[in-house]
PDB file of N, CA and C in Angstrom:
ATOM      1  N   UNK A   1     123.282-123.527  59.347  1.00  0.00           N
ATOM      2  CA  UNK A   1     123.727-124.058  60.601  1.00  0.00           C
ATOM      3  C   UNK A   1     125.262-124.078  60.622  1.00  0.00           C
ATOM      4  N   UNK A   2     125.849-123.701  61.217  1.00  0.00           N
ATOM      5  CA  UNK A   2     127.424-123.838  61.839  1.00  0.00           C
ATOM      6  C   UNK A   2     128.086-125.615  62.424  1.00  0.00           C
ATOM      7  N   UNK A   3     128.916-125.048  61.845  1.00  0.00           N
ATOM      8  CA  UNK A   3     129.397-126.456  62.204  1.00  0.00           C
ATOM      9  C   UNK A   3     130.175-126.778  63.375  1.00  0.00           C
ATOM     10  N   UNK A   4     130.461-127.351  64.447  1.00  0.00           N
ATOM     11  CA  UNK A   4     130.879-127.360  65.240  1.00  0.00           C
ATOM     12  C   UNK A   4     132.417-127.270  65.387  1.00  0.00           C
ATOM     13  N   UNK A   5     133.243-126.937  66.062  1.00  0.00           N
ATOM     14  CA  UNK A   5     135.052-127.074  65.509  1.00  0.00           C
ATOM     15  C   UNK A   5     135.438-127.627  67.030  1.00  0.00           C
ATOM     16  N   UNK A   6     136.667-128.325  67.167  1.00  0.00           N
ATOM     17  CA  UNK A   6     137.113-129.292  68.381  1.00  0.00           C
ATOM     18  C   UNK A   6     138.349-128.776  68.104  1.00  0.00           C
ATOM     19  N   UNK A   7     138.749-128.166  69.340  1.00  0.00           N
ATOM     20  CA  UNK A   7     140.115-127.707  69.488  1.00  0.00           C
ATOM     21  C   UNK A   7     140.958-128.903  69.915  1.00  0.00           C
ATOM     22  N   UNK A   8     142.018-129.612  69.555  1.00  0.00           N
ATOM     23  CA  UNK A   8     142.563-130.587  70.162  1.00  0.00           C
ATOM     24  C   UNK A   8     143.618-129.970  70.870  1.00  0.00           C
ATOM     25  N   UNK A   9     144.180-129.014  70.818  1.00  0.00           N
ATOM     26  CA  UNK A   9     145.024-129.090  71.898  1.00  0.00           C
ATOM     27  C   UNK A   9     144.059-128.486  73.476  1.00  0.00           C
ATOM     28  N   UNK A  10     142.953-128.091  73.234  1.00  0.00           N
ATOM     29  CA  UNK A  10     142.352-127.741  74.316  1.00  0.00           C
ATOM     30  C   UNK A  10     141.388-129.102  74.904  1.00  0.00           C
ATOM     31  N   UNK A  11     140.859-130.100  73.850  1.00  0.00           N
ATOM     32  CA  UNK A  11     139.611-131.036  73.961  1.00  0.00           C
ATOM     33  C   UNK A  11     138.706-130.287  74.298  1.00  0.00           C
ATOM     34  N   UNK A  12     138.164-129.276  73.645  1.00  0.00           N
ATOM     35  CA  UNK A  12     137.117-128.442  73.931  1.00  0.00           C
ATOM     36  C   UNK A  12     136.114-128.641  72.041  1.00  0.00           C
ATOM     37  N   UNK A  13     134.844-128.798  72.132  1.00  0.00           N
ATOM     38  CA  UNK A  13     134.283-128.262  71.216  1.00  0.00           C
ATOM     39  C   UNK A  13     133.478-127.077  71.395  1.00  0.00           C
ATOM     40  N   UNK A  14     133.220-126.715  70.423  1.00  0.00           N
ATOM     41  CA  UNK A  14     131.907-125.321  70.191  1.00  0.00           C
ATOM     42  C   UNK A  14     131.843-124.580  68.926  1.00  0.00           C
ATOM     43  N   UNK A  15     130.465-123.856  68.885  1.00  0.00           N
ATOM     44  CA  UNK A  15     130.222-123.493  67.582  1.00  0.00           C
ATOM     45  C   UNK A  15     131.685-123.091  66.764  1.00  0.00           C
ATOM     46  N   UNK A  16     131.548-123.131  65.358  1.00  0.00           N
ATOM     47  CA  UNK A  16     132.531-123.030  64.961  1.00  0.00           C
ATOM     48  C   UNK A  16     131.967-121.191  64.184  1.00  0.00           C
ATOM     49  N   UNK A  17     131.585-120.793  64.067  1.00  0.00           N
ATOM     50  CA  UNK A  17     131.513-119.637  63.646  1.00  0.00           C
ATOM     51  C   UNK A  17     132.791-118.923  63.699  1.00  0.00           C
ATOM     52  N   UNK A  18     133.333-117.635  62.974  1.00  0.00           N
ATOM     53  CA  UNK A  18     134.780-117.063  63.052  1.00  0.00           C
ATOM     54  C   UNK A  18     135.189-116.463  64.404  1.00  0.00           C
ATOM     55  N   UNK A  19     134.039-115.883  64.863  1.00  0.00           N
ATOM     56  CA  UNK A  19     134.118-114.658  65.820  1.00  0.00           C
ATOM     57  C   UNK A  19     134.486-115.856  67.029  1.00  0.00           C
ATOM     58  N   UNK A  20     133.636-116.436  67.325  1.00  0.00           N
ATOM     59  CA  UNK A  20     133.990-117.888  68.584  1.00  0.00           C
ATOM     60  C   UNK A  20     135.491-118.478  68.341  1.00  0.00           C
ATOM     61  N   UNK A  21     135.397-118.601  67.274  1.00  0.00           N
ATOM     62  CA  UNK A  21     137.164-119.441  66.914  1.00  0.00           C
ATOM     63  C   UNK A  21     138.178-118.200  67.203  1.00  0.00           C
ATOM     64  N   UNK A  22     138.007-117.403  67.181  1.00  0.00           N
ATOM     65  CA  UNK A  22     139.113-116.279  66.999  1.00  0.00           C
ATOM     66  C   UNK A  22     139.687-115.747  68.398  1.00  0.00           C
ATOM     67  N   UNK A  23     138.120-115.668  69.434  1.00  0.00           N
ATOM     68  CA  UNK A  23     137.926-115.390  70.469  1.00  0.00           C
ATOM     69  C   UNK A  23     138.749-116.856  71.301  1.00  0.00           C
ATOM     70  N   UNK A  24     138.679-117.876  71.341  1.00  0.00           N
ATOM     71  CA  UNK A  24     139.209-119.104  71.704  1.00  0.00           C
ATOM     72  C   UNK A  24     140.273-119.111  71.157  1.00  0.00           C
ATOM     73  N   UNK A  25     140.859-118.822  69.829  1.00  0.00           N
ATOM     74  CA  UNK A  25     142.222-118.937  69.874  1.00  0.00           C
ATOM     75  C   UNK A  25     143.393-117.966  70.232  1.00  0.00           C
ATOM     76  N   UNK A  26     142.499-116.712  70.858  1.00  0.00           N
ATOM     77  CA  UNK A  26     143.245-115.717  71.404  1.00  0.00           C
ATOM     78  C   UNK A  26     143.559-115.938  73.112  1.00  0.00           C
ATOM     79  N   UNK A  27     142.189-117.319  73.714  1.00  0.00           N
ATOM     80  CA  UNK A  27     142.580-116.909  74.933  1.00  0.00           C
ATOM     81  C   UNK A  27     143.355-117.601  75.708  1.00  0.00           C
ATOM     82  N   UNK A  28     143.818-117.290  77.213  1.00  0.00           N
ATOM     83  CA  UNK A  28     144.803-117.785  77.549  1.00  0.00           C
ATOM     84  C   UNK A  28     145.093-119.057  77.747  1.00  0.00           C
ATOM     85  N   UNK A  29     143.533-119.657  78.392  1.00  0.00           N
ATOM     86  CA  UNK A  29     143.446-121.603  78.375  1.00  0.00           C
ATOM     87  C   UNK A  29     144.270-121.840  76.792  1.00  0.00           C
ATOM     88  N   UNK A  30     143.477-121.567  76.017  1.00  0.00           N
ATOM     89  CA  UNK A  30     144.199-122.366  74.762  1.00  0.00           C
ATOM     90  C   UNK A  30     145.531-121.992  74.624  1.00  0.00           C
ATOM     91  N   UNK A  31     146.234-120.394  74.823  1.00  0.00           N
ATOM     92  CA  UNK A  31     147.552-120.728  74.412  1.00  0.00           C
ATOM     93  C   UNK A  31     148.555-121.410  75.683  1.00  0.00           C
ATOM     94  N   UNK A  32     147.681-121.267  76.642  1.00  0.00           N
ATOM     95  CA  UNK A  32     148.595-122.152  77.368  1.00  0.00           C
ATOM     96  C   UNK A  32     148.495-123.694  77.288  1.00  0.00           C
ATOM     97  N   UNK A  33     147.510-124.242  76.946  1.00  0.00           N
ATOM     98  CA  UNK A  33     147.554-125.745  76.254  1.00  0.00           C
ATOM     99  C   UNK A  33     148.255-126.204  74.923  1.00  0.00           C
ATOM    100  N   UNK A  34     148.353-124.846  73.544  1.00  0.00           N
ATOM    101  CA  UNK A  34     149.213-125.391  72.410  1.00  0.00           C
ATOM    102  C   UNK A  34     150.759-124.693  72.898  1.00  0.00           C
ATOM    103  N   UNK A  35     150.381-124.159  73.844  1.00  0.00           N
ATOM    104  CA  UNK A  35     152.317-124.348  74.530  1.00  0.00           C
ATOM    105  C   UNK A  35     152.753-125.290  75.727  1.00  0.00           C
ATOM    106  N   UNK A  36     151.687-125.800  76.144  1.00  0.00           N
ATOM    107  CA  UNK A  36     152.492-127.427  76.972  1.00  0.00           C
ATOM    108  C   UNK A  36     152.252-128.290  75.734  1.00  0.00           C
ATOM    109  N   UNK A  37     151.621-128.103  74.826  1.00  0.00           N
ATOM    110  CA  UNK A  37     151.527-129.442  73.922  1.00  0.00           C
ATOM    111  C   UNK A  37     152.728-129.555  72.758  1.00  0.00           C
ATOM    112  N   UNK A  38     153.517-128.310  72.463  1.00  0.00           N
ATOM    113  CA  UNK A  38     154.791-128.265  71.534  1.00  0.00           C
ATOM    114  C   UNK A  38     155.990-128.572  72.738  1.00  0.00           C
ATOM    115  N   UNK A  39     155.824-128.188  74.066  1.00  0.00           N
ATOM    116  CA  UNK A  39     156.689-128.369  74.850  1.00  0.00           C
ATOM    117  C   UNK A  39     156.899-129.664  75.188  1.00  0.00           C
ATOM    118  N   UNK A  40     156.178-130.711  75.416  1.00  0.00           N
ATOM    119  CA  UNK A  40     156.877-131.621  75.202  1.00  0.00           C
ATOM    120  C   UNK A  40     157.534-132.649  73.972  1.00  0.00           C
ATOM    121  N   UNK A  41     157.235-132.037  73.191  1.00  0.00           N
ATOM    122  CA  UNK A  41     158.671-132.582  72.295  1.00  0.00           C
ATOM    123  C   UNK A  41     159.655-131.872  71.837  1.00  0.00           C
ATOM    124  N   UNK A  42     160.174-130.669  72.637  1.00  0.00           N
ATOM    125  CA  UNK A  42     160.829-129.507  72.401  1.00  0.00           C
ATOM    126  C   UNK A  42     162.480-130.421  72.959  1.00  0.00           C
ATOM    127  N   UNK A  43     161.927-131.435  73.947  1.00  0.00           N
ATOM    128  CA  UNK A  43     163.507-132.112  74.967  1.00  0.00           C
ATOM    129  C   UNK A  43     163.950-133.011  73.710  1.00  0.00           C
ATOM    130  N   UNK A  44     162.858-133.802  72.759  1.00  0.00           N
ATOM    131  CA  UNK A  44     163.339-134.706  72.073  1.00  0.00           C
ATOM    132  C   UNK A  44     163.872-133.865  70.301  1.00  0.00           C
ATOM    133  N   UNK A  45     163.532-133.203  70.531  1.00  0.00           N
ATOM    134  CA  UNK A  45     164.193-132.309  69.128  1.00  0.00           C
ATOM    135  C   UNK A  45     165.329-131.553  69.729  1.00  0.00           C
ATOM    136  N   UNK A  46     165.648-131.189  70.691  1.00  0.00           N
ATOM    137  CA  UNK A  46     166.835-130.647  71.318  1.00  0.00           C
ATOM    138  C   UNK A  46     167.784-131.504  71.113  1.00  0.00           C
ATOM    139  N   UNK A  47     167.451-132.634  71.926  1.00  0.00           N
ATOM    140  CA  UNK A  47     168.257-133.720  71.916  1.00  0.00           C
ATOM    141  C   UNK A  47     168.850-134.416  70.450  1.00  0.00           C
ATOM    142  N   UNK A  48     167.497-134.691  69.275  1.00  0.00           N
ATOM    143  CA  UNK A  48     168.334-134.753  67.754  1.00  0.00           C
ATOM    144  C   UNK A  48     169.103-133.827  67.064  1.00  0.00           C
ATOM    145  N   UNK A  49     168.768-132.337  67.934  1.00  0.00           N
ATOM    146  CA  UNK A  49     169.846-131.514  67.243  1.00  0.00           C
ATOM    147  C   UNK A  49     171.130-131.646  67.205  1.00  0.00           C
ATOM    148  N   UNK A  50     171.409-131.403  69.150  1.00  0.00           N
ATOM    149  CA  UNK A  50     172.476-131.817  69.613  1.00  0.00           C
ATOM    150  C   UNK A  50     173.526-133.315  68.553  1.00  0.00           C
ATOM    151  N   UNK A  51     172.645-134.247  68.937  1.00  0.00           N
ATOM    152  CA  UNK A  51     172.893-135.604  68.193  1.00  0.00           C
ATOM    153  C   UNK A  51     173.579-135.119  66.734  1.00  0.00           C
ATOM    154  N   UNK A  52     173.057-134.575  65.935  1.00  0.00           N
ATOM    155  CA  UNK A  52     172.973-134.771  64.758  1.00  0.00           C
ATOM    156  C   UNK A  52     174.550-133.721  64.353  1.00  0.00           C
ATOM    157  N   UNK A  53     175.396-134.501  63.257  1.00  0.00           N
ATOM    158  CA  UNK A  53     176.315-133.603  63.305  1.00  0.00           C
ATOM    159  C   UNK A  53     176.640-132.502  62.038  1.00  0.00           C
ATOM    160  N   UNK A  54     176.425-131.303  62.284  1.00  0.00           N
ATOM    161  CA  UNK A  54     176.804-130.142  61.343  1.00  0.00           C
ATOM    162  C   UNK A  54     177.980-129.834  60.730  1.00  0.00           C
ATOM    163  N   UNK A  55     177.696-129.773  59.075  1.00  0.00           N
ATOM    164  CA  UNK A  55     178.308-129.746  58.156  1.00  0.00           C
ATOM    165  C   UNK A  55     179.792-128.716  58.500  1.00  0.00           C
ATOM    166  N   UNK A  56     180.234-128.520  59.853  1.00  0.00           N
ATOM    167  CA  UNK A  56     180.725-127.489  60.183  1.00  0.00           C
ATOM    168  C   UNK A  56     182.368-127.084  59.294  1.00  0.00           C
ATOM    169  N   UNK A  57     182.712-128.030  59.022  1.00  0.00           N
ATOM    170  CA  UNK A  57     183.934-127.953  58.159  1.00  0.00           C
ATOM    171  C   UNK A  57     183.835-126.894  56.642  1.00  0.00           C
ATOM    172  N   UNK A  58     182.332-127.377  56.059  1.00  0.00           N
ATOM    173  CA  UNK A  58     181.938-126.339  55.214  1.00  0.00           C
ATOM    174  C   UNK A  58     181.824-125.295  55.969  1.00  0.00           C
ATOM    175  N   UNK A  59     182.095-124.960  56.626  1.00  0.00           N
ATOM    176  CA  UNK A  59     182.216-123.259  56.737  1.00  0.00           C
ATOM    177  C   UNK A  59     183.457-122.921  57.321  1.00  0.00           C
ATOM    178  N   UNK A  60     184.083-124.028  57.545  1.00  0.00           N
ATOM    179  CA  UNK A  60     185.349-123.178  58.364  1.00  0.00           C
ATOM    180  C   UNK A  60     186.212-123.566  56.634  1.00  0.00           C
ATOM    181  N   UNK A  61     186.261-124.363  55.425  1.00  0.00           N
ATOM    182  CA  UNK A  61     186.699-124.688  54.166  1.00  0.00           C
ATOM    183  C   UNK A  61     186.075-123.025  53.507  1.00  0.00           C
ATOM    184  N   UNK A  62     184.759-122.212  53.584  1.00  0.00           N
ATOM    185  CA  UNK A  62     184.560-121.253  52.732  1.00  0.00           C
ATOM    186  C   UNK A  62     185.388-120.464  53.655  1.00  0.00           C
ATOM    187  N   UNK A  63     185.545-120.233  54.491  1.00  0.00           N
ATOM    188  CA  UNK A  63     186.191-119.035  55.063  1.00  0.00           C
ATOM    189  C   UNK A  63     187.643-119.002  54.825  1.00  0.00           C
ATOM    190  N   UNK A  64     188.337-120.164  54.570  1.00  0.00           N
ATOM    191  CA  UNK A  64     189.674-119.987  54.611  1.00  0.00           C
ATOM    192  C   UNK A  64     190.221-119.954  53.328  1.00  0.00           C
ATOM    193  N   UNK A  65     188.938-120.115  51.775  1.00  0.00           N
ATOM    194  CA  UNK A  65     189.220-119.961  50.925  1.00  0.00           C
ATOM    195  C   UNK A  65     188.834-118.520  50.667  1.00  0.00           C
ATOM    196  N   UNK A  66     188.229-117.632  51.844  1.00  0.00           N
ATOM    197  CA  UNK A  66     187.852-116.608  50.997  1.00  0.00           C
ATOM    198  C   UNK A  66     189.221-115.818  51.559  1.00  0.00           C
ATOM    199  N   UNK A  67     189.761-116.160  52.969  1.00  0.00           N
ATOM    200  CA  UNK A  67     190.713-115.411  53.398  1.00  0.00           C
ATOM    201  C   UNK A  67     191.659-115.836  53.097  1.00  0.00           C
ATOM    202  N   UNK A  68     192.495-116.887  51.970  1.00  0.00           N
ATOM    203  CA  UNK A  68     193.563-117.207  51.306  1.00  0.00           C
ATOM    204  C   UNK A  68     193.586-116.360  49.889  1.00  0.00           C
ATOM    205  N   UNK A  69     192.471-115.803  49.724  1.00  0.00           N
ATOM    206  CA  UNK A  69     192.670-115.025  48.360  1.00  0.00           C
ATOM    207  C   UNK A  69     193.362-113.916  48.651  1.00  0.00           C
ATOM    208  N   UNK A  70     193.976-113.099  48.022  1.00  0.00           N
ATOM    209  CA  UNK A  70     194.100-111.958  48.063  1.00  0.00           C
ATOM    210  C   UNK A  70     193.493-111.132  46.691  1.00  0.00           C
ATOM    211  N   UNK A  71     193.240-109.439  47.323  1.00  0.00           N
ATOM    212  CA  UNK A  71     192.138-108.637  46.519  1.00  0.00           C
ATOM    213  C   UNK A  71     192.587-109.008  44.795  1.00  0.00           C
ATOM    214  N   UNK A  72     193.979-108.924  44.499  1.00  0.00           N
ATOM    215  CA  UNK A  72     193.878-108.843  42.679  1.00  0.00           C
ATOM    216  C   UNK A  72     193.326-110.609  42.275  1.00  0.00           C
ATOM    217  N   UNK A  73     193.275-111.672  43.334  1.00  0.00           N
ATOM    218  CA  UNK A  73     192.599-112.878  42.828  1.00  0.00           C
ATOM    219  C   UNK A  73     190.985-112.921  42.881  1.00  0.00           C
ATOM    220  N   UNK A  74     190.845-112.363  43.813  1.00  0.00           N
ATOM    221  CA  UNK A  74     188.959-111.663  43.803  1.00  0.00           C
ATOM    222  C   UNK A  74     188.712-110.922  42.347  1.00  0.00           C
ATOM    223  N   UNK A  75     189.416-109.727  42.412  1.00  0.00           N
ATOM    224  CA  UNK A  75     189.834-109.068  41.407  1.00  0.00           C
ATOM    225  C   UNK A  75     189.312-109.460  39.658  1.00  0.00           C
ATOM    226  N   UNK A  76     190.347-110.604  39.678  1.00  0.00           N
ATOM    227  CA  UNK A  76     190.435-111.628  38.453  1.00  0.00           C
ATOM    228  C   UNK A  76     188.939-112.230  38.092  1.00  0.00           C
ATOM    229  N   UNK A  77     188.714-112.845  39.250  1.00  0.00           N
ATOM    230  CA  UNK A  77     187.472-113.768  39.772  1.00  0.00           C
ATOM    231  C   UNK A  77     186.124-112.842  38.804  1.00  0.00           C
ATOM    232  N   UNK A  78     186.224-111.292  39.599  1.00  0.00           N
ATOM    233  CA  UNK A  78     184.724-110.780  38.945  1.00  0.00           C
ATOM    234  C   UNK A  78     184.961-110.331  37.630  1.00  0.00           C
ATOM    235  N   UNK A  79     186.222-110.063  37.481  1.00  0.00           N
ATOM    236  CA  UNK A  79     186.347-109.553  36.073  1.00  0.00           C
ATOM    237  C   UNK A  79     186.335-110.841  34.991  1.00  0.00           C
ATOM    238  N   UNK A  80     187.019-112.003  35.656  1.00  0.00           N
ATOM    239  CA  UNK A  80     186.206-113.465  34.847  1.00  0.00           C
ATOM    240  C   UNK A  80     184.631-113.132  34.421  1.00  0.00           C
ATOM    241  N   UNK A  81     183.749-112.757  35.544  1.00  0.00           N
ATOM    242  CA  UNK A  81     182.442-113.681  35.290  1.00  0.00           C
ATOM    243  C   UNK A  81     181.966-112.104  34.790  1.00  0.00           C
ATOM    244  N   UNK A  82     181.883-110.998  35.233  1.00  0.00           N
ATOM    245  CA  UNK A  82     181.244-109.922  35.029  1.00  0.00           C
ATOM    246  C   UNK A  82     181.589-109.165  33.652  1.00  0.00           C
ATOM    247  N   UNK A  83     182.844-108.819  33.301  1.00  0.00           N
ATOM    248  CA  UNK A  83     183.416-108.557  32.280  1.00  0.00           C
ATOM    249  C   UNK A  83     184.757-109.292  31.438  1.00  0.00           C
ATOM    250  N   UNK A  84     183.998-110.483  31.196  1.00  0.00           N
ATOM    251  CA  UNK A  84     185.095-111.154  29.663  1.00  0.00           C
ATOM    252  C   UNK A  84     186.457-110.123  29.621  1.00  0.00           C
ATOM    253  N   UNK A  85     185.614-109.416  28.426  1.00  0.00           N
ATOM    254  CA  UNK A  85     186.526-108.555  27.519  1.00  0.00           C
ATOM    255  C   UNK A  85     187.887-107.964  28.540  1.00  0.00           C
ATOM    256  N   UNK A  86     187.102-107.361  29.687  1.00  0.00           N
ATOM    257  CA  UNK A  86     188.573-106.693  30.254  1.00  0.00           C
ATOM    258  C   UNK A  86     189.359-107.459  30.894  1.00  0.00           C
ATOM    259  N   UNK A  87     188.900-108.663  31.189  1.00  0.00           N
ATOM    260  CA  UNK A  87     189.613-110.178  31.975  1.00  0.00           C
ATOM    261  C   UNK A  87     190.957-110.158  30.841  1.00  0.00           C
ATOM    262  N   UNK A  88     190.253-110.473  29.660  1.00  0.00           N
ATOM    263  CA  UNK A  88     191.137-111.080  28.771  1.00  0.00           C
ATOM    264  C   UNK A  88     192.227-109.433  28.185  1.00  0.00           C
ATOM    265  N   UNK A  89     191.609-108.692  28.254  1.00  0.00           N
ATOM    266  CA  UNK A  89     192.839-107.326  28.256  1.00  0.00           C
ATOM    267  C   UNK A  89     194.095-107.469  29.237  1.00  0.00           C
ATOM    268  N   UNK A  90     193.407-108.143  30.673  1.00  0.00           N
ATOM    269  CA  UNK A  90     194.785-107.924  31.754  1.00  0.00           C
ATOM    270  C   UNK A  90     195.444-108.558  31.709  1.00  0.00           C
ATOM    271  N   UNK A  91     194.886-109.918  30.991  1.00  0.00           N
ATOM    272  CA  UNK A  91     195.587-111.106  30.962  1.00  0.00           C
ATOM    273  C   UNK A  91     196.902-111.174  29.687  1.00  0.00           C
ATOM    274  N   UNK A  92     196.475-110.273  28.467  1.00  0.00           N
ATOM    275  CA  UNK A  92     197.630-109.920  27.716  1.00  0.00           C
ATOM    276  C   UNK A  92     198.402-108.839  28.189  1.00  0.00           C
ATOM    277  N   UNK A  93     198.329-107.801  28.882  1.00  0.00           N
ATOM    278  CA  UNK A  93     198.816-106.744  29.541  1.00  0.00           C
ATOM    279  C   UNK A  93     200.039-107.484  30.473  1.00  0.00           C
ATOM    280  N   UNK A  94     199.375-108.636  31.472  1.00  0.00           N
ATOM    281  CA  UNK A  94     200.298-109.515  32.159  1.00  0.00           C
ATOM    282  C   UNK A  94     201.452-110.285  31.550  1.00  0.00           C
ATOM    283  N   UNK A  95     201.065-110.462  29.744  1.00  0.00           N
ATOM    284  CA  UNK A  95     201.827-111.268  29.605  1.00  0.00           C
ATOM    285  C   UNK A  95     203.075-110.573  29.142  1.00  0.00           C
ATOM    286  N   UNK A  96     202.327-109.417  28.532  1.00  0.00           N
ATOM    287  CA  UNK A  96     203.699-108.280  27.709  1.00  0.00           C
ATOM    288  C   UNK A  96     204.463-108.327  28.958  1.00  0.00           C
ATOM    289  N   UNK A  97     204.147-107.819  30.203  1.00  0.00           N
ATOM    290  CA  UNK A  97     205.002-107.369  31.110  1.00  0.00           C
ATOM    291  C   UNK A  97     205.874-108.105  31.105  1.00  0.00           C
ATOM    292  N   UNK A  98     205.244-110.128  31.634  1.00  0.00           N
ATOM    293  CA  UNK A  98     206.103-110.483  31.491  1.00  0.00           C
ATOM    294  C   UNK A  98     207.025-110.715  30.743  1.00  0.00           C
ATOM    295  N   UNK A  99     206.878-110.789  29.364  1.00  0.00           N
ATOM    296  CA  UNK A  99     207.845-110.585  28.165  1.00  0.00           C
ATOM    297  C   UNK A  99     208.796-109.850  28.209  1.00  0.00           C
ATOM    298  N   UNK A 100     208.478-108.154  28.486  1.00  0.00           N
ATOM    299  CA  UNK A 100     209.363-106.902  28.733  1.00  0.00           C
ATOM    300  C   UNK A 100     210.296-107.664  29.748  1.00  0.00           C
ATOM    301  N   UNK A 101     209.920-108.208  30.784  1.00  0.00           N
ATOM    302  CA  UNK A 101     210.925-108.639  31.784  1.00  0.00           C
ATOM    303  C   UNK A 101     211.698-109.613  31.359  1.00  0.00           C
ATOM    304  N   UNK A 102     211.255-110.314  30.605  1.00  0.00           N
ATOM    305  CA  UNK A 102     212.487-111.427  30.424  1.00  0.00           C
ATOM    306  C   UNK A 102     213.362-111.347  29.307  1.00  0.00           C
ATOM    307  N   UNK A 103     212.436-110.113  28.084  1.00  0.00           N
ATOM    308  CA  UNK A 103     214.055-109.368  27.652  1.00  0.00           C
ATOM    309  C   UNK A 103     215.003-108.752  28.134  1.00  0.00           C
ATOM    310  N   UNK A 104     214.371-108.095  29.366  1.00  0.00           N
ATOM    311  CA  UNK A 104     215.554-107.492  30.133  1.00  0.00           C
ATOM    312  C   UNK A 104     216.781-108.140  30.440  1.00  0.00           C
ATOM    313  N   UNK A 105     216.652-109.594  30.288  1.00  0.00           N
ATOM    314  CA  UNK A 105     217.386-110.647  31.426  1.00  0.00           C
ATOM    315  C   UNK A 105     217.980-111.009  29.995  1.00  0.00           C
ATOM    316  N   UNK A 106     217.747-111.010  28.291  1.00  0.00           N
ATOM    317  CA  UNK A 106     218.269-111.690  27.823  1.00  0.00           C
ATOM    318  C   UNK A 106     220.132-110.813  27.582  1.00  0.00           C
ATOM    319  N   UNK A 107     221.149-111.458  27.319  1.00  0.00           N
ATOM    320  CA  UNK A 107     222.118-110.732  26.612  1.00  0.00           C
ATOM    321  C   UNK A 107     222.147-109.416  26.148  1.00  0.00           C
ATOM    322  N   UNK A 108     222.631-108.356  25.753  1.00  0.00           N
ATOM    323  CA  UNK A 108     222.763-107.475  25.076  1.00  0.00           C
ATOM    324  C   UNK A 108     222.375-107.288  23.494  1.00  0.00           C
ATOM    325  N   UNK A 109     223.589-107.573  23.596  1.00  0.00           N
ATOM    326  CA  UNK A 109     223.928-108.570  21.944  1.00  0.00           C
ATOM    327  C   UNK A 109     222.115-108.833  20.702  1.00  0.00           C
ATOM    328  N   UNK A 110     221.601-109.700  22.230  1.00  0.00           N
ATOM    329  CA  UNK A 110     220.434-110.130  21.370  1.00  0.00           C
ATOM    330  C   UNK A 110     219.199-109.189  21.618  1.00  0.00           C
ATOM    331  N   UNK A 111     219.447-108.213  22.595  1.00  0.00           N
ATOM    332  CA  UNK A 111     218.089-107.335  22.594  1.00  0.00           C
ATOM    333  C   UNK A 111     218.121-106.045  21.738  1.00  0.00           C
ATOM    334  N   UNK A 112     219.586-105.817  21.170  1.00  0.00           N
ATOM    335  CA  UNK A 112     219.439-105.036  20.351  1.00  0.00           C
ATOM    336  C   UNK A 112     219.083-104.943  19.352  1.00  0.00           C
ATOM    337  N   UNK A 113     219.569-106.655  18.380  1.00  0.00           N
ATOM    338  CA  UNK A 113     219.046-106.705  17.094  1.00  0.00           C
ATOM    339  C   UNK A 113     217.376-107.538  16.948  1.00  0.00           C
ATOM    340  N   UNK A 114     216.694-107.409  18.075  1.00  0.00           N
ATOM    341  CA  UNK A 114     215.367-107.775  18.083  1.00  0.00           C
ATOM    342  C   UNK A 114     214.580-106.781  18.407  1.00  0.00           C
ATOM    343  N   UNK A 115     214.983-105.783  18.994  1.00  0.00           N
ATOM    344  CA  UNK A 115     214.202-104.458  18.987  1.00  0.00           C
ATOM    345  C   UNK A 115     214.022-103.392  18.326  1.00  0.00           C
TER     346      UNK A 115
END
């Protein structure tokens, strides 16, 4: 025996077999009853959206940190997390340079007898 099924958004019962349920939930009475029945609380969830206030600063804070970088600080960034080893190559490469440069700046005198 089949069991009976009660549509509540329609208040309709009847056999519950698949073919009957399938047929009823395809037709138009019912979808036009589970669409006045979500529609009215569609004004009061509008309304808590509206209400409710979005985290909006987090996104205007990621955007201005991604557009304050420039490419060799991105750069740095993946070669941090993706490749160690060559992070830490540029990072001595950076420092010789700077070294080379600030012998440039020292005296004469003293860059000759240190080189």
């Amino acid at each position: 025996m089949v069991k009976p099924y009660f549509c509540e958004y329609c208040n309709r019962k009847f056999k519950g077999d698949v073919r009957t349920r399938k047929l009823h939930l395809q037709s138009q009475a019912h979808r036009t009853a589970y669409a006045a029945y979500y529609a009215q609380f569609e004004a009061e969830y509008r309304r808590e959206e509206m209400n409710e206030q979005r985290p909006s600063s987090f996104a205007a804070k990621s955007k201005q940190k991604i557009s304050s970088k420039n490419a060799n600080d991105i750069l740095n960034h993946w070669l941090q997390i993706n490749r160690p080893d060559l992070y830490a190559f540029s990072m001595l490469r950076k420092q010789l340079i700077q070294l080379e440069y600030d012998v440039n700046k020292w005296p004469v005198s003293l860059r000759l007898c240190c080189s």
